[in-house]
Protein backbone atom coordinates (compact mmCIF):
# COMPACT_ATOMS: atom_id res chain seq x y z
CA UNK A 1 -7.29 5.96 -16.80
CA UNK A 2 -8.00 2.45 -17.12
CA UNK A 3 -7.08 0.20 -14.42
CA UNK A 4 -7.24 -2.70 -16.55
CA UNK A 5 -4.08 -1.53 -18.60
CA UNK A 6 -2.06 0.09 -16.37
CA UNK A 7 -1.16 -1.81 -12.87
CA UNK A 8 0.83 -0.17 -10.60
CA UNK A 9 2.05 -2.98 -7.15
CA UNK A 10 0.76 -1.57 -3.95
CA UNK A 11 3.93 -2.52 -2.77
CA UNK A 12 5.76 -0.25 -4.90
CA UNK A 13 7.23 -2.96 -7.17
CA UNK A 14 7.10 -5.75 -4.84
CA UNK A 15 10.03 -4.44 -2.68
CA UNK A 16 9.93 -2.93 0.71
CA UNK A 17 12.60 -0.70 2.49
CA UNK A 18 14.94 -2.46 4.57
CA UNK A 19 15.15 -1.68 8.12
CA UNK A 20 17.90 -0.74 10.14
CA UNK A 21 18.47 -3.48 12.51
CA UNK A 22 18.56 -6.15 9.61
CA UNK A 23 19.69 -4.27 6.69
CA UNK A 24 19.80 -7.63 4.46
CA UNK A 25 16.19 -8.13 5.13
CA UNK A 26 13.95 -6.49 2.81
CA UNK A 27 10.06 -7.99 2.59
CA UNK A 28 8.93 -9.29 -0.98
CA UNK A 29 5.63 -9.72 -2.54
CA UNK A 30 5.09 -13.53 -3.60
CA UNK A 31 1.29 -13.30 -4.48
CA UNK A 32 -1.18 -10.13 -5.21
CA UNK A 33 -5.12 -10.17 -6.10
CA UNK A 34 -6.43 -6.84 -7.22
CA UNK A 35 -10.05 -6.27 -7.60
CA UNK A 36 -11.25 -3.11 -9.45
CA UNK A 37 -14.30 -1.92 -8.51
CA UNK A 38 -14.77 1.16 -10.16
CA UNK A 39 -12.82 3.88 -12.42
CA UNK A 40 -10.45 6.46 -11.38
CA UNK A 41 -10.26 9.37 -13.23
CA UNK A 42 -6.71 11.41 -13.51
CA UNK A 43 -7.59 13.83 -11.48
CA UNK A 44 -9.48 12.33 -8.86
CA UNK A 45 -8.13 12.84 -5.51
CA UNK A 46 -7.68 9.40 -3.67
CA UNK A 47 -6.75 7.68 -0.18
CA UNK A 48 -4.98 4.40 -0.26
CA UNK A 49 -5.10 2.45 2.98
CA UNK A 50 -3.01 0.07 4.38
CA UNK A 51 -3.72 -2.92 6.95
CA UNK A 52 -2.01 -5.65 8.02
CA UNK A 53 -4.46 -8.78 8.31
CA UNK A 54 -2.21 -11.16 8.91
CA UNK A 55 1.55 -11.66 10.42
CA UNK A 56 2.76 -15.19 10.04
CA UNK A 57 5.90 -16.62 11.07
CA UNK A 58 7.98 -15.92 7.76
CA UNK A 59 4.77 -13.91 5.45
CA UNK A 60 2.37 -11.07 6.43
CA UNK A 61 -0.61 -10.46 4.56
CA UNK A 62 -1.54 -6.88 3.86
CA UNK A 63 -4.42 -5.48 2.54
CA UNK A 64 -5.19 -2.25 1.16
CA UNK A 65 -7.90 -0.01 -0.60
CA UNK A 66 -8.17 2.90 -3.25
CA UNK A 67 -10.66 5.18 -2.46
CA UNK A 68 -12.06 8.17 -4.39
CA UNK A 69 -15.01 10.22 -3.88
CA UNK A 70 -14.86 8.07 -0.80
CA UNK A 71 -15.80 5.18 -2.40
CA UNK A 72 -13.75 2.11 -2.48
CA UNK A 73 -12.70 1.67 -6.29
CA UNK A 74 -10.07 -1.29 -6.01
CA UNK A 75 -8.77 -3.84 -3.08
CA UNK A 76 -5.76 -5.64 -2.89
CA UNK A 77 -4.35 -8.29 -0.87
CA UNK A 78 -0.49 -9.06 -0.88
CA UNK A 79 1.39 -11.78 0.73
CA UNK A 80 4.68 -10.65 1.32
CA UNK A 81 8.01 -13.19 2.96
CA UNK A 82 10.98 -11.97 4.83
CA UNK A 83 13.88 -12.39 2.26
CA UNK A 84 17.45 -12.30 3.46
CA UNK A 85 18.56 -10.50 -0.03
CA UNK A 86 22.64 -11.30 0.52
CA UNK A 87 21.71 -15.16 1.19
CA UNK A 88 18.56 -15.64 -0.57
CA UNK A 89 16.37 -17.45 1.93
CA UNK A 90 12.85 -16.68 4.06
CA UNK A 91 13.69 -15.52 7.04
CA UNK A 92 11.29 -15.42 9.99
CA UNK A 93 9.36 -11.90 10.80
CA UNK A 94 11.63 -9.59 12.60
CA UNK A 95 9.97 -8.91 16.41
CA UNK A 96 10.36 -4.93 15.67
CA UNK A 97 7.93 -5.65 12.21
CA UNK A 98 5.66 -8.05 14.21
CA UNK A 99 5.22 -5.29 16.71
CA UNK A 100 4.68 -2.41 14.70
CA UNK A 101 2.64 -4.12 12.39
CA UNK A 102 -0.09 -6.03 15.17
CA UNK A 103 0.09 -2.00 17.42
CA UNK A 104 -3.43 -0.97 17.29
């Protein structure tokens, strides 16, 4: 597969699940950089890691990798905001994210 044609988000299409003590708040990507580093084959197995670099007062930054034969093949780095979907505004980071998301 080439990784130059086909790009898949890492935030599954830019849109995160919604969580239950704010149900209008969903997170949205605003800005992505992909780097590919080397090919993945179809049926390569891979590991995709997450981290959170970053949590800002309305934006997070997360970061991830693609890994295959346990070498890193692609990074990403995604800004995402706090959207309040039913009145379409930033809204700052839920405490409940923030904590998850800094837990060690």
């Amino acid at each position: 597969m080439n990784t130059q044609v086909f790009y898949i988000h890492p935030a599954l299409g830019g849109r995160s699940s919604a969580t239950r003590s704010r149900a209008s708040c969903i997170s949205w990507a605003v800005s992505t950089s992909t780097s590919y580093l080397g090919q993945v084959r179809m049926h390569d197995p891979v590991r995709v890691t997450t981290t959170c670099e970053r949590v800002g007062t309305k934006s997070l930054t997360l970061f991830q990798q693609l890994l295959a034969g346990g070498e890193v093949r692609s990074e990403s780095r995604s800004v995402m905001v706090v959207l309040d979907f039913a009145r379409q505004r930033s809204e700052p980071v839920p405490d409940a994210w923030r904590e998850r998301l800094l837990a060690d």
